[in-house]
Protein backbone atom coordinates (compact mmCIF):
# COMPACT_ATOMS: atom_id res chain seq x y z
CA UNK A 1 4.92 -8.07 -13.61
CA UNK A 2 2.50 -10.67 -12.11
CA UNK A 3 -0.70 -9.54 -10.52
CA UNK A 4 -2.04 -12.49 -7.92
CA UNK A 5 -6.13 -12.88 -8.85
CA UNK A 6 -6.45 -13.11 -5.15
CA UNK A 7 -7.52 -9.87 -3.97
CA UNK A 8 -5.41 -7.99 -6.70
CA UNK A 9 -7.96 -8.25 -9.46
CA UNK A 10 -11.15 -7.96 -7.50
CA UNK A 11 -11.74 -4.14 -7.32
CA UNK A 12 -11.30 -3.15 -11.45
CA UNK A 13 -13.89 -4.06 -13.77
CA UNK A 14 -11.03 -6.56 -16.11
CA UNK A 15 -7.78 -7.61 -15.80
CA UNK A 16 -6.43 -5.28 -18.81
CA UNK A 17 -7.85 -2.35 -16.16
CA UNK A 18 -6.49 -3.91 -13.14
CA UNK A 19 -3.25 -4.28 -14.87
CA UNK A 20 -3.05 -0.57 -16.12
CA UNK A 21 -3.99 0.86 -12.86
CA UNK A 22 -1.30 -1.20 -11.32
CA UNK A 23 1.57 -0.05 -13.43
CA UNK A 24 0.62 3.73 -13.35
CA UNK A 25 0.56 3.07 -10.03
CA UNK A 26 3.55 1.08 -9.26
CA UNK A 27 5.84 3.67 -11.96
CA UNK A 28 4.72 7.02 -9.44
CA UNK A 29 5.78 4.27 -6.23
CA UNK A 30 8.16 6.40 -4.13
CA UNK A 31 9.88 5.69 -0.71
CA UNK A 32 7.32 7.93 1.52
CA UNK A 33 4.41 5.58 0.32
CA UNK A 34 6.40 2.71 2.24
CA UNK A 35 4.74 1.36 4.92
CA UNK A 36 6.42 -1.67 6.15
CA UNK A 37 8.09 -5.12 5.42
CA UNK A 38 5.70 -8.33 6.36
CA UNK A 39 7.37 -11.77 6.25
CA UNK A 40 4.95 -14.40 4.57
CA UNK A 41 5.30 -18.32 4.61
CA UNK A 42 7.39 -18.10 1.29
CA UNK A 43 8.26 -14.79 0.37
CA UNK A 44 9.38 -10.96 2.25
CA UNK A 45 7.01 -8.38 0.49
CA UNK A 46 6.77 -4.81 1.00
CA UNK A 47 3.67 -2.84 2.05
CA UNK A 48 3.18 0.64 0.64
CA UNK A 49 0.27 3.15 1.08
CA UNK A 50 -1.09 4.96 -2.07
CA UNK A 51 -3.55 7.32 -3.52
CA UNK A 52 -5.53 6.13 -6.52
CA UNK A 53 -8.16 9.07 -7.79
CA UNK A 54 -8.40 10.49 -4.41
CA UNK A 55 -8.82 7.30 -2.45
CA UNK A 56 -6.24 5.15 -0.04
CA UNK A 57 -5.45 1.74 -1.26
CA UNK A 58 -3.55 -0.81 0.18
CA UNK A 59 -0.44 -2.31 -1.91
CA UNK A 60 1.85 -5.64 -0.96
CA UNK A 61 4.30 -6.39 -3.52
CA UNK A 62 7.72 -9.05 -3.56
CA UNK A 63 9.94 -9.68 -6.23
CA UNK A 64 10.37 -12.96 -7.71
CA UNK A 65 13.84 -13.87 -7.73
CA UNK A 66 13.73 -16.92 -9.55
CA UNK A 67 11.81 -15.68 -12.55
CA UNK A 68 13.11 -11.93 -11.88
CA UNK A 69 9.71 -11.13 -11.58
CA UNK A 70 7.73 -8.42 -9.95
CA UNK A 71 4.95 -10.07 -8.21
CA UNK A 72 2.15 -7.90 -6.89
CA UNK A 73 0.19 -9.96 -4.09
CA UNK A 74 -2.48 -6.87 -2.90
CA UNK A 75 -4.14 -3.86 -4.98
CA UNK A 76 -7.39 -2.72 -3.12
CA UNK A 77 -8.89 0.04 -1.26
CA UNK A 78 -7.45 0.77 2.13
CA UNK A 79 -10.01 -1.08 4.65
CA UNK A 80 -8.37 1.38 7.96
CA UNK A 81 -5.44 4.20 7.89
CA UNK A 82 -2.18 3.23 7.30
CA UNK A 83 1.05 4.57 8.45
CA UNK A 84 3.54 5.30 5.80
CA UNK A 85 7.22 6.90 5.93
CA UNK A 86 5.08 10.27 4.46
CA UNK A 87 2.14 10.16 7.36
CA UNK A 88 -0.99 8.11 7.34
CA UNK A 89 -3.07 7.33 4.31
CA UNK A 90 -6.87 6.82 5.04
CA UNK A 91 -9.68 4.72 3.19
């Protein structure tokens, strides 16, 4: 797993926390938390609506093909509602 430093590692206080979050996160990931599919200049990633200690946040993940490689692009609070397959999940 790859976690961009973009805005993936902003919102935890290190990178061994971001990256723990993440795959506790990432391991509970089921269908209903999918939001949509969002095609970027390079890459098709996925966009999935959690709950993290009570709170929305906002998740974008792709999969690296060439290295076989989970690549998570966006881990941070939800900034407005989002609709996912299970109902909207708010900030």
């Amino acid at each position: 797993m790859f976690i961009q430093r973009t805005r993936a590692l902003n919102f935890f206080p290190t990178p061994k926390e971001a990256w723990e979050t993440t795959k506790v996160v990432l391991l509970k990931l089921e269908l209903v938390n999918f939001a949509h599919t969002v095609q970027m200049t390079y890459d098709v990633a996925d966009v999935y609506g959690v709950i993290v200690e009570e709170n929305g946040w906002y998740l974008k993940i792709t999969i690296d093909e060439q290295d076989s490689e989970l690549v998570v692009i966006s881990f941070h609070p939800l900034e407005r509602p989002l609709r996912t397959r299970s109902g909207e999940v708010k900030p």
